[in-house]
PDB file of N, CA and C in Angstrom:
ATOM      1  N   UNK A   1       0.816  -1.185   0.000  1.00  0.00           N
ATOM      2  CA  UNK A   1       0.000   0.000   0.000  1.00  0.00           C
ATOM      3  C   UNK A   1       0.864   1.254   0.000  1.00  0.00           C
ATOM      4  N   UNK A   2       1.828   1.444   1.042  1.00  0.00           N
ATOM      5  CA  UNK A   2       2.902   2.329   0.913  1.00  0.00           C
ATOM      6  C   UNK A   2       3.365   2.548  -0.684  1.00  0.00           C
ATOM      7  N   UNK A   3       3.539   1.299  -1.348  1.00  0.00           N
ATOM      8  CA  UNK A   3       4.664   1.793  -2.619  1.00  0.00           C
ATOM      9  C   UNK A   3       3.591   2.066  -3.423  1.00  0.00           C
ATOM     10  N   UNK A   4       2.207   1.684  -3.399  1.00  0.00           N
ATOM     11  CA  UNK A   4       0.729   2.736  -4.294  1.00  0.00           C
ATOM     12  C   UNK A   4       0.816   4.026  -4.360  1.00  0.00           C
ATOM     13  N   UNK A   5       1.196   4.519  -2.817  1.00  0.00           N
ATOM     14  CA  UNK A   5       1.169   5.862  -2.226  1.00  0.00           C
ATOM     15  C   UNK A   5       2.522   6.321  -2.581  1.00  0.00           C
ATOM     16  N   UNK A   6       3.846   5.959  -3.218  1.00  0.00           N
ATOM     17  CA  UNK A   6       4.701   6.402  -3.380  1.00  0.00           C
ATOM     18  C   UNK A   6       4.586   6.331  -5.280  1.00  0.00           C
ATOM     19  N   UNK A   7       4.561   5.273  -5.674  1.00  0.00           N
ATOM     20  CA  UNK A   7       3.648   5.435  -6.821  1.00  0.00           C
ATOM     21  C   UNK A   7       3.232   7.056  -7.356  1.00  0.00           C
ATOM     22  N   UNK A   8       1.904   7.350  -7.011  1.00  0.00           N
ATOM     23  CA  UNK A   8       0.456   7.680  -6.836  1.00  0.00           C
ATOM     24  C   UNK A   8       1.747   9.264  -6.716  1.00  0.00           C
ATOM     25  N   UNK A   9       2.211   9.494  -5.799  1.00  0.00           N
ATOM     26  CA  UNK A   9       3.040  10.656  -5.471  1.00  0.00           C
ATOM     27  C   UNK A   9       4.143  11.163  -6.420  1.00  0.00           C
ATOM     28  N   UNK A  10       4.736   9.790  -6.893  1.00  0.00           N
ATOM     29  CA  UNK A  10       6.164  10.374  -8.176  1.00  0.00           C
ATOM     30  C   UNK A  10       5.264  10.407  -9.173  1.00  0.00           C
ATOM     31  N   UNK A  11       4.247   9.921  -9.670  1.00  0.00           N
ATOM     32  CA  UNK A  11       3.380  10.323 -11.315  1.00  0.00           C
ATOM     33  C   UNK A  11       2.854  11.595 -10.574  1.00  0.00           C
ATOM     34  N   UNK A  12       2.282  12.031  -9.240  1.00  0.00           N
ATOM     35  CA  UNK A  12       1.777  13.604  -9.549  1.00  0.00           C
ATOM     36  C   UNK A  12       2.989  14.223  -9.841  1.00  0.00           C
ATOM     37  N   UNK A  13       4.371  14.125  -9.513  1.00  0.00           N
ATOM     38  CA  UNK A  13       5.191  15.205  -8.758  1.00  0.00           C
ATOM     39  C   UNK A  13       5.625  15.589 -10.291  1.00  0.00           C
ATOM     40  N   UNK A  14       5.735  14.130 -11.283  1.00  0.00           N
ATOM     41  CA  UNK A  14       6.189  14.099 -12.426  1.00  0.00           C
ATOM     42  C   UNK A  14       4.962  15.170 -13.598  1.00  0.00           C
ATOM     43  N   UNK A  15       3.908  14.962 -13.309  1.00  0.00           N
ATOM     44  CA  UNK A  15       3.064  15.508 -14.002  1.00  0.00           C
ATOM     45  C   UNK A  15       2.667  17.089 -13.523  1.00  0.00           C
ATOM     46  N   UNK A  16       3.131  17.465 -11.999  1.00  0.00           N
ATOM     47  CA  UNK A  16       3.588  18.739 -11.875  1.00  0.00           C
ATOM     48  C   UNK A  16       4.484  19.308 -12.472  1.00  0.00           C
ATOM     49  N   UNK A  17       5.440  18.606 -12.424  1.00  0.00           N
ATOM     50  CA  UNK A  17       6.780  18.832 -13.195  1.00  0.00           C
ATOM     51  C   UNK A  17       6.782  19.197 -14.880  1.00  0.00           C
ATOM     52  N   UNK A  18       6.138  18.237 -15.292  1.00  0.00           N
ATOM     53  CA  UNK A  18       5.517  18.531 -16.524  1.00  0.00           C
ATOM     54  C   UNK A  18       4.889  19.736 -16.748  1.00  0.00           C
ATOM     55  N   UNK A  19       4.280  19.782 -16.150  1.00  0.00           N
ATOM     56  CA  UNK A  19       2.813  21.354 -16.168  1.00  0.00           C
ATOM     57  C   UNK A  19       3.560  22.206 -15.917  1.00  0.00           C
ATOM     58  N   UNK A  20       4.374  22.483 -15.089  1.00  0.00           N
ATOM     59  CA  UNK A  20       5.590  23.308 -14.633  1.00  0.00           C
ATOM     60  C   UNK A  20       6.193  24.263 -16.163  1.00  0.00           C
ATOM     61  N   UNK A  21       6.582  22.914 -16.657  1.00  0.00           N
ATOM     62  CA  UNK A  21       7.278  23.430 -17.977  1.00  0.00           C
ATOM     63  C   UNK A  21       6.349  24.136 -19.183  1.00  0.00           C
ATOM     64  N   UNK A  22       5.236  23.661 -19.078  1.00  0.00           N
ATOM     65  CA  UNK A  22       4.470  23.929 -20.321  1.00  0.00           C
ATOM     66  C   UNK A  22       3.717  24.890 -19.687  1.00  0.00           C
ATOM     67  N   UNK A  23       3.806  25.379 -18.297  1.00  0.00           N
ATOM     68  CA  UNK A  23       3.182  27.165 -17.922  1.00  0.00           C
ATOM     69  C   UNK A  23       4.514  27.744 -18.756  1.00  0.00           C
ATOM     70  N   UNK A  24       5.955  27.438 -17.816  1.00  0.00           N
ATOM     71  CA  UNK A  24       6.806  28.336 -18.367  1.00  0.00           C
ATOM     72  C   UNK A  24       6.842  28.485 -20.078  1.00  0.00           C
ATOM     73  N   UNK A  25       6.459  27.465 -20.459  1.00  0.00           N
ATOM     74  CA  UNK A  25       6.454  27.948 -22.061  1.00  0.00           C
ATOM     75  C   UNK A  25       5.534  28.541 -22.482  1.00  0.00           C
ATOM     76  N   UNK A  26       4.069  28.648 -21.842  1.00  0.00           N
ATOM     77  CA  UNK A  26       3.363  29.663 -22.198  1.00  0.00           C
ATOM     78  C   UNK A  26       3.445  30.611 -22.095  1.00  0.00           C
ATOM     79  N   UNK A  27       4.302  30.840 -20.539  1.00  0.00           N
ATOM     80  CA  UNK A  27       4.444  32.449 -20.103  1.00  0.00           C
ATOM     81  C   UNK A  27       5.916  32.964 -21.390  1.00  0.00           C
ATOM     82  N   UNK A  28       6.388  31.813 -21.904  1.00  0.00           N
ATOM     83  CA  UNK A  28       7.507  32.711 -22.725  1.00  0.00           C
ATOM     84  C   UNK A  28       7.103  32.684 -23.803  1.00  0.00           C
ATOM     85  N   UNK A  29       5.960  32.605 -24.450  1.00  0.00           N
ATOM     86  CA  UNK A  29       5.154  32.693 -25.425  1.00  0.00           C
ATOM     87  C   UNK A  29       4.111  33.907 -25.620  1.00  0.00           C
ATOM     88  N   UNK A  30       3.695  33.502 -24.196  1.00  0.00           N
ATOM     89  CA  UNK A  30       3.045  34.987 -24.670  1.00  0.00           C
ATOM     90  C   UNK A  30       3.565  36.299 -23.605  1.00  0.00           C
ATOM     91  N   UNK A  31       4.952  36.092 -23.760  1.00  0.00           N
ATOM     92  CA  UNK A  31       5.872  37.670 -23.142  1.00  0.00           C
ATOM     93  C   UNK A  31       6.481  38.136 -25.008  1.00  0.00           C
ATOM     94  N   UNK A  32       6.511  36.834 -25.670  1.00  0.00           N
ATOM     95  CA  UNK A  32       6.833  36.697 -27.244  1.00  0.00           C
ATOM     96  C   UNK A  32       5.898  37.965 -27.827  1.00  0.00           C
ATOM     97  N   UNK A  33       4.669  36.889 -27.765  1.00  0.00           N
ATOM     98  CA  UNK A  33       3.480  37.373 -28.346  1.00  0.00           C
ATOM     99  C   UNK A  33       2.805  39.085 -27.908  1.00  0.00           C
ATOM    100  N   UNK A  34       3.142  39.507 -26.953  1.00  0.00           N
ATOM    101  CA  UNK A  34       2.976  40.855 -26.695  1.00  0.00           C
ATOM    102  C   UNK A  34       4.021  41.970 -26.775  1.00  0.00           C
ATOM    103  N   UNK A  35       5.395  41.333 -27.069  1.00  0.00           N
ATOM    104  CA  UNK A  35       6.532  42.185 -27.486  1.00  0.00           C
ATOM    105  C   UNK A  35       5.916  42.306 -29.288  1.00  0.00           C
ATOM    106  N   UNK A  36       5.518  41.548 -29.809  1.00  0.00           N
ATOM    107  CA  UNK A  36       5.270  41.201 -31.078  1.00  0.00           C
ATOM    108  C   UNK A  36       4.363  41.933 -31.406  1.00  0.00           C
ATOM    109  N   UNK A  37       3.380  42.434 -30.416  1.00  0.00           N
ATOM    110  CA  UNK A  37       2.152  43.328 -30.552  1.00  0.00           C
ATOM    111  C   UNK A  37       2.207  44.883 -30.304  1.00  0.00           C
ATOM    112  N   UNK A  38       3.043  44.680 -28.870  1.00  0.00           N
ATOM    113  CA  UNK A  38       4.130  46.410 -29.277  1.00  0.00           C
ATOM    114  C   UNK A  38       4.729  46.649 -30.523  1.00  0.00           C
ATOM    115  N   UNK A  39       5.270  45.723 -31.006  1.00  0.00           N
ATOM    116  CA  UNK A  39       5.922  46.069 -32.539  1.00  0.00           C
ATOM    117  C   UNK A  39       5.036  46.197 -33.850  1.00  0.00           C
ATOM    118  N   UNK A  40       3.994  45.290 -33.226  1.00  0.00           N
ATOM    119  CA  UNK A  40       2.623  45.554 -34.457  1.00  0.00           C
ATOM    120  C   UNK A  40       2.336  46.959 -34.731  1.00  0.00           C
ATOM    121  N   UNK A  41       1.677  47.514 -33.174  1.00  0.00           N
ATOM    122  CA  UNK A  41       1.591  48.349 -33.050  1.00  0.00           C
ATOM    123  C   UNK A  41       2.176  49.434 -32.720  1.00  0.00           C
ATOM    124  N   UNK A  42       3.205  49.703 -32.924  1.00  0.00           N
ATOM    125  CA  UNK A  42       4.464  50.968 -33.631  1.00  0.00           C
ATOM    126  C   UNK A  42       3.958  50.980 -34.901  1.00  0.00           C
ATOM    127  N   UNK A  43       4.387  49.867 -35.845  1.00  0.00           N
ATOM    128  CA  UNK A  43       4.358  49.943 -37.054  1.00  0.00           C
ATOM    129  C   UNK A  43       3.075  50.497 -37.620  1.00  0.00           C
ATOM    130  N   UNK A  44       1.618  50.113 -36.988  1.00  0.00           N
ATOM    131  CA  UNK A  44       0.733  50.750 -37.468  1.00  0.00           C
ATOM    132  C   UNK A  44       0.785  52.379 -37.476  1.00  0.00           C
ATOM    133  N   UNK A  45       1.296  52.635 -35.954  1.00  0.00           N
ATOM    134  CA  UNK A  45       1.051  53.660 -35.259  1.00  0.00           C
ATOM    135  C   UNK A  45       1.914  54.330 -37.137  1.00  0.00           C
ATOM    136  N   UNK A  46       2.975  54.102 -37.025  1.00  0.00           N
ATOM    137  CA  UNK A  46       3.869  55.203 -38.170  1.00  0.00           C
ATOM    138  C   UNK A  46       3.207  54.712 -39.751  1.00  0.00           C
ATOM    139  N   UNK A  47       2.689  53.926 -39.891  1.00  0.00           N
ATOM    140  CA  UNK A  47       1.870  53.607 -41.064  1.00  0.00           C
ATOM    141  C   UNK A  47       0.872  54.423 -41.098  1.00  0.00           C
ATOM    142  N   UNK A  48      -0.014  54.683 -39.950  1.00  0.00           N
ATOM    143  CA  UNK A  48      -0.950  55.805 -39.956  1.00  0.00           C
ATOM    144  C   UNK A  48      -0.666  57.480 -40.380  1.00  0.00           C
ATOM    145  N   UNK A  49       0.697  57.186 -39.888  1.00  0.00           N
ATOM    146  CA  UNK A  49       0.708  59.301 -39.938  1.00  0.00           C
ATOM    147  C   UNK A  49       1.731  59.083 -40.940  1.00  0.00           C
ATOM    148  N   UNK A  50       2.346  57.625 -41.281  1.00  0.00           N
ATOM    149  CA  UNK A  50       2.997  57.935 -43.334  1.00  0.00           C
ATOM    150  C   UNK A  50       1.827  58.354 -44.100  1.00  0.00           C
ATOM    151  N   UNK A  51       0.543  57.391 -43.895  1.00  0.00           N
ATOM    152  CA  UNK A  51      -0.780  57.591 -44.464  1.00  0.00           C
ATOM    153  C   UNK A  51      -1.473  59.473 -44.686  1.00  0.00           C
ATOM    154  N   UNK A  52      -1.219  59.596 -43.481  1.00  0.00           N
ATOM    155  CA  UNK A  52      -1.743  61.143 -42.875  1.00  0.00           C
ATOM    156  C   UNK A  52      -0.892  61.746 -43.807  1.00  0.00           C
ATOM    157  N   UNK A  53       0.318  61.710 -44.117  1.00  0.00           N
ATOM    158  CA  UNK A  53       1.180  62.636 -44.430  1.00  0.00           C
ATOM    159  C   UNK A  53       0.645  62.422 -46.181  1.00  0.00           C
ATOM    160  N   UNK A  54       0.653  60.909 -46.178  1.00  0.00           N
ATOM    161  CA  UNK A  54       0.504  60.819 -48.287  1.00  0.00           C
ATOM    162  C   UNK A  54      -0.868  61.567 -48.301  1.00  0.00           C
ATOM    163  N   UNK A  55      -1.614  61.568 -47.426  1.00  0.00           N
ATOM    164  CA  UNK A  55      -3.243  62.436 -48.105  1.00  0.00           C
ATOM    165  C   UNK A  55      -3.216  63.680 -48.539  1.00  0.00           C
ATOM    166  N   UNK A  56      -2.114  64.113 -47.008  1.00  0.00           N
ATOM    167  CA  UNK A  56      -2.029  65.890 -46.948  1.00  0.00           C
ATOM    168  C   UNK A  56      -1.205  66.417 -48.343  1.00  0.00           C
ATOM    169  N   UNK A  57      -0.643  65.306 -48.553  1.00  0.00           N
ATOM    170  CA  UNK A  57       0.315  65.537 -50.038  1.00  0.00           C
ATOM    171  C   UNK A  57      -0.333  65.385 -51.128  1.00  0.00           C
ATOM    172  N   UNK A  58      -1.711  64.620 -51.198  1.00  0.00           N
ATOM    173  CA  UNK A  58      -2.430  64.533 -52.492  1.00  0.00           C
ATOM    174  C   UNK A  58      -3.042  65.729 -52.316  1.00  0.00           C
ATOM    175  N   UNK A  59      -3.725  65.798 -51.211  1.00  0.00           N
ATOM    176  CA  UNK A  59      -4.827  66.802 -51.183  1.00  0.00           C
ATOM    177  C   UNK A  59      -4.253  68.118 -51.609  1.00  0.00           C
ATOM    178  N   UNK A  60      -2.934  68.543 -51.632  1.00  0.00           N
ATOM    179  CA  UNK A  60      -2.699  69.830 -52.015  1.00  0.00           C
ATOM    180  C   UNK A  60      -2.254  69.922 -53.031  1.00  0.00           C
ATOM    181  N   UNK A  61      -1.368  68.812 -53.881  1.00  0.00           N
ATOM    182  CA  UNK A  61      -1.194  68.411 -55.404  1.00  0.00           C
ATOM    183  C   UNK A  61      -2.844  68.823 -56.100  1.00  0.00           C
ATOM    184  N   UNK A  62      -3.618  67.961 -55.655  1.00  0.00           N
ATOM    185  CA  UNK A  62      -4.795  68.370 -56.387  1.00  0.00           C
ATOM    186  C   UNK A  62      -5.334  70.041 -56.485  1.00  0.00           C
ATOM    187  N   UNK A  63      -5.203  70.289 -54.928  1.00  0.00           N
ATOM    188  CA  UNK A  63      -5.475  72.148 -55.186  1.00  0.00           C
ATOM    189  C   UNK A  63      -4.615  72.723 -56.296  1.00  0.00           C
ATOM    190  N   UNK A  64      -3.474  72.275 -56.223  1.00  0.00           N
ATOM    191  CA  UNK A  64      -2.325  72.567 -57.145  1.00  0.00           C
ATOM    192  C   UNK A  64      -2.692  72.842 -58.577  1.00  0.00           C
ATOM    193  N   UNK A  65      -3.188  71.540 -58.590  1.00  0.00           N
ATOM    194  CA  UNK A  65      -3.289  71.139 -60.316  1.00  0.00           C
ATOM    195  C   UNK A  65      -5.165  72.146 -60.498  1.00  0.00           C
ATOM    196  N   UNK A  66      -5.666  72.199 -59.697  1.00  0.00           N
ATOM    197  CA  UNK A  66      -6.666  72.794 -60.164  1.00  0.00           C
ATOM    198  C   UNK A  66      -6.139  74.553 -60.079  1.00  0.00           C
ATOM    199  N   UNK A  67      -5.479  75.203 -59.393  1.00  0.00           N
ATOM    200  CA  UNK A  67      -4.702  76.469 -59.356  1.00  0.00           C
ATOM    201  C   UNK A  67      -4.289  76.638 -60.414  1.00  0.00           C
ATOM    202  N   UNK A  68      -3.354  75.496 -60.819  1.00  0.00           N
ATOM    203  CA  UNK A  68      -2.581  75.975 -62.026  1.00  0.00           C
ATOM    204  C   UNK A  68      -2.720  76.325 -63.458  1.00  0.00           C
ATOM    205  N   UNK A  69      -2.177  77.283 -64.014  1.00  0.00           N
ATOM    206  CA  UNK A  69      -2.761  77.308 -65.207  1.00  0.00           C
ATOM    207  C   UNK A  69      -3.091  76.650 -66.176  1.00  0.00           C
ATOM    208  N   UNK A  70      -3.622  76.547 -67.404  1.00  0.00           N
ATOM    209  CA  UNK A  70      -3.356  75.287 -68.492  1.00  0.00           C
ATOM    210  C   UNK A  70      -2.545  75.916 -69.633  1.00  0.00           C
ATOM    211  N   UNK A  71      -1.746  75.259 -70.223  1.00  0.00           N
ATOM    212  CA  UNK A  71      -0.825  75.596 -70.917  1.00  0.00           C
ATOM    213  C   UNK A  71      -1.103  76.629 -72.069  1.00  0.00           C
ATOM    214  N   UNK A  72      -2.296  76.686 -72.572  1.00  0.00           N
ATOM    215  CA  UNK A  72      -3.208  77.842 -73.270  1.00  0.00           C
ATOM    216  C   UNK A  72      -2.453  79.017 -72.447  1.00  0.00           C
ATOM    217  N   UNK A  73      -3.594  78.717 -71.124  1.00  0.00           N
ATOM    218  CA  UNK A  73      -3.478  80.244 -70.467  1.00  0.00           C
ATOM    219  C   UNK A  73      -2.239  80.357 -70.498  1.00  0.00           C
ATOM    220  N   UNK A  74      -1.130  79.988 -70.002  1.00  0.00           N
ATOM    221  CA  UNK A  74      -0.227  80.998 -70.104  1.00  0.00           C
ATOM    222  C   UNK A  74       0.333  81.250 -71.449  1.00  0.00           C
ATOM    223  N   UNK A  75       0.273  80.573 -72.553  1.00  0.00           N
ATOM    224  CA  UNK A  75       1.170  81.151 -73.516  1.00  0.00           C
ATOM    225  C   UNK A  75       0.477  82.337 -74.204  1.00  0.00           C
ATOM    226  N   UNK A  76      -1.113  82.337 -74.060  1.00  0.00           N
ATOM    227  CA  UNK A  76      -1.654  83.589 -73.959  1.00  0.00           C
ATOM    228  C   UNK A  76      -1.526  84.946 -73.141  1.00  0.00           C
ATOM    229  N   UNK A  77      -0.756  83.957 -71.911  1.00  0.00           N
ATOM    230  CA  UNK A  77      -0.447  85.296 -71.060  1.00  0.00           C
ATOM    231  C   UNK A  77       0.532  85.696 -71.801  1.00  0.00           C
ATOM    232  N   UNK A  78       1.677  84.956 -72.299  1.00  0.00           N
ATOM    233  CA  UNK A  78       3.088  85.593 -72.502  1.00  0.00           C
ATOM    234  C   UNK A  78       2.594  86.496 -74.027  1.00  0.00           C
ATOM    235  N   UNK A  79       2.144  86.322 -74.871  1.00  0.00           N
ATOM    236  CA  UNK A  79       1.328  86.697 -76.225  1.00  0.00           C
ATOM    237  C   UNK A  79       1.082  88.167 -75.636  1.00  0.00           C
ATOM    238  N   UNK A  80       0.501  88.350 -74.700  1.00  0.00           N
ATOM    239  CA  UNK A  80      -0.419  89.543 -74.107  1.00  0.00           C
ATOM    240  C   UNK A  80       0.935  90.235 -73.145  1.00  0.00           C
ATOM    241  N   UNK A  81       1.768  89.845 -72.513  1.00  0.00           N
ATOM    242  CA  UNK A  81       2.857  90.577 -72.317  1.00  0.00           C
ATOM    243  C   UNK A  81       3.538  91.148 -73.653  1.00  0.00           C
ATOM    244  N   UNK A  82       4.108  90.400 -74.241  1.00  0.00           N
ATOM    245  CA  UNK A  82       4.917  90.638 -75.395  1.00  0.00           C
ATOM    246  C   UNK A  82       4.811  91.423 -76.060  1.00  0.00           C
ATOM    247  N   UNK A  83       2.812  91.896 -76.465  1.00  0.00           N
ATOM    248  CA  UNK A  83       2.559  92.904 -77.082  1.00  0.00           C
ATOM    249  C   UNK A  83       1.986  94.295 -76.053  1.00  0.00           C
ATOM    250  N   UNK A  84       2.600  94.057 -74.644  1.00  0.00           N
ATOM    251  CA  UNK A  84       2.228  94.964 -74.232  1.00  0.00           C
ATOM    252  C   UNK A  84       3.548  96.145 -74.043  1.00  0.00           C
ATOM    253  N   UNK A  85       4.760  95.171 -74.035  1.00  0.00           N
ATOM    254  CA  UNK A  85       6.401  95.163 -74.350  1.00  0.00           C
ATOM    255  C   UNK A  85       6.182  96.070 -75.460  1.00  0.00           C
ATOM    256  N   UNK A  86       6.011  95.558 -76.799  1.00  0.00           N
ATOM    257  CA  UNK A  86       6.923  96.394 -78.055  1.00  0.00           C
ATOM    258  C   UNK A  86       5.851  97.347 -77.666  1.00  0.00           C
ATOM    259  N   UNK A  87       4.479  97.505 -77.391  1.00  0.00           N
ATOM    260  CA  UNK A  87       3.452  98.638 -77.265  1.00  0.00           C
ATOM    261  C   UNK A  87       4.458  99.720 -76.548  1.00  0.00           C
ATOM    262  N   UNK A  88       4.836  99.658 -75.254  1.00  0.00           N
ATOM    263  CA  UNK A  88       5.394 100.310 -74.403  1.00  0.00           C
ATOM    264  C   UNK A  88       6.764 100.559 -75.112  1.00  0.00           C
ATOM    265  N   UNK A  89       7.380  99.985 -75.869  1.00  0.00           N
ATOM    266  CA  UNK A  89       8.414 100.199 -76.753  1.00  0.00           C
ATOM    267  C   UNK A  89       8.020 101.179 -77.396  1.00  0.00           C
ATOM    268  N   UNK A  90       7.190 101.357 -78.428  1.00  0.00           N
ATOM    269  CA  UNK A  90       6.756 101.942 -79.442  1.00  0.00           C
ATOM    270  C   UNK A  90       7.037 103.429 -78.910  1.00  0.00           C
ATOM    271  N   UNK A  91       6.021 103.524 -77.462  1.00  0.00           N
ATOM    272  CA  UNK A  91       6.009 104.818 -76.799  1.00  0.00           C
ATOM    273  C   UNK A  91       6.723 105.221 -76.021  1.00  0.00           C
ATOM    274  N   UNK A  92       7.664 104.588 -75.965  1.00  0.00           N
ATOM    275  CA  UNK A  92       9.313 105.445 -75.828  1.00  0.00           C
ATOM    276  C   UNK A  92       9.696 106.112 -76.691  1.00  0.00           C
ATOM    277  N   UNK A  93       9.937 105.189 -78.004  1.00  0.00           N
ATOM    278  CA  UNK A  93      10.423 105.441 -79.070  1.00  0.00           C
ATOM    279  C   UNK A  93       9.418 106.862 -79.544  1.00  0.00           C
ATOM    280  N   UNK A  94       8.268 107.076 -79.520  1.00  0.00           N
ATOM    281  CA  UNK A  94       7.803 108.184 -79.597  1.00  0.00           C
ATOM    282  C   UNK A  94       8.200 109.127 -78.851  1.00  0.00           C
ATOM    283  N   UNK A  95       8.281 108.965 -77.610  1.00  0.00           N
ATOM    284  CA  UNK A  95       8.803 109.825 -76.547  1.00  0.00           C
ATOM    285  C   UNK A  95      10.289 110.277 -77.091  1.00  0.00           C
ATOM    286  N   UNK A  96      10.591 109.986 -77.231  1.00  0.00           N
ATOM    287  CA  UNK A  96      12.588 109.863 -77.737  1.00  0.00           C
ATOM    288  C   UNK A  96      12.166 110.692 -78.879  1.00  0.00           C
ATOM    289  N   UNK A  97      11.462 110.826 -79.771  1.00  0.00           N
ATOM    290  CA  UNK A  97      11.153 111.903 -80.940  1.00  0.00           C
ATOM    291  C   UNK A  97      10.927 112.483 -80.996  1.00  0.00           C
TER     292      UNK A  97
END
């Protein structure tokens, strides 16, 4: 009866022993798994405000491109300088006479 009870005592101590190990591997699994989730979440964190930053950069390209002239307009602008040039030329050249 004694060696039942000694038995009965080395399979718990062994199957403590066991369990023992497979907490510690959970606990180093998930100390893993939440370093892994700080790092998730960095990466989102700077994925978000790369994101923030590419919008603020479209969004003002687009004001941009709607601001800007179209290639008409300006060579009409320069057309309309040019003859405002020899005009103002002209009336020097009168002036000078």
């Amino acid at each position: 009866m004694a060696l039942d009870y000694h038995e009965t005592f080395e399979r718990i101590v062994a199957k403590a022993h066991l369990l023992a190990q497979r907490y510690n591997l959970l606990l180093e699994s998930r100390k893993e798994a939440q370093e892994r989730i700080v790092q998730l979440e960095e990466q989102v964190a700077q994925q978000q405000k790369e994101l923030q930053l590419l919008r603020q950069e479209n969004e003002y390209l687009r004001m941009a491109s709607v601001l800007a002239p179209k290639r008409e307009q300006i060579e009409a602008t320069r057309a309309m300088i040019a003859g405002l040039v020899r005009e103002i030329d002209r009336c020097i050249a009168d002036l000078t006479e």
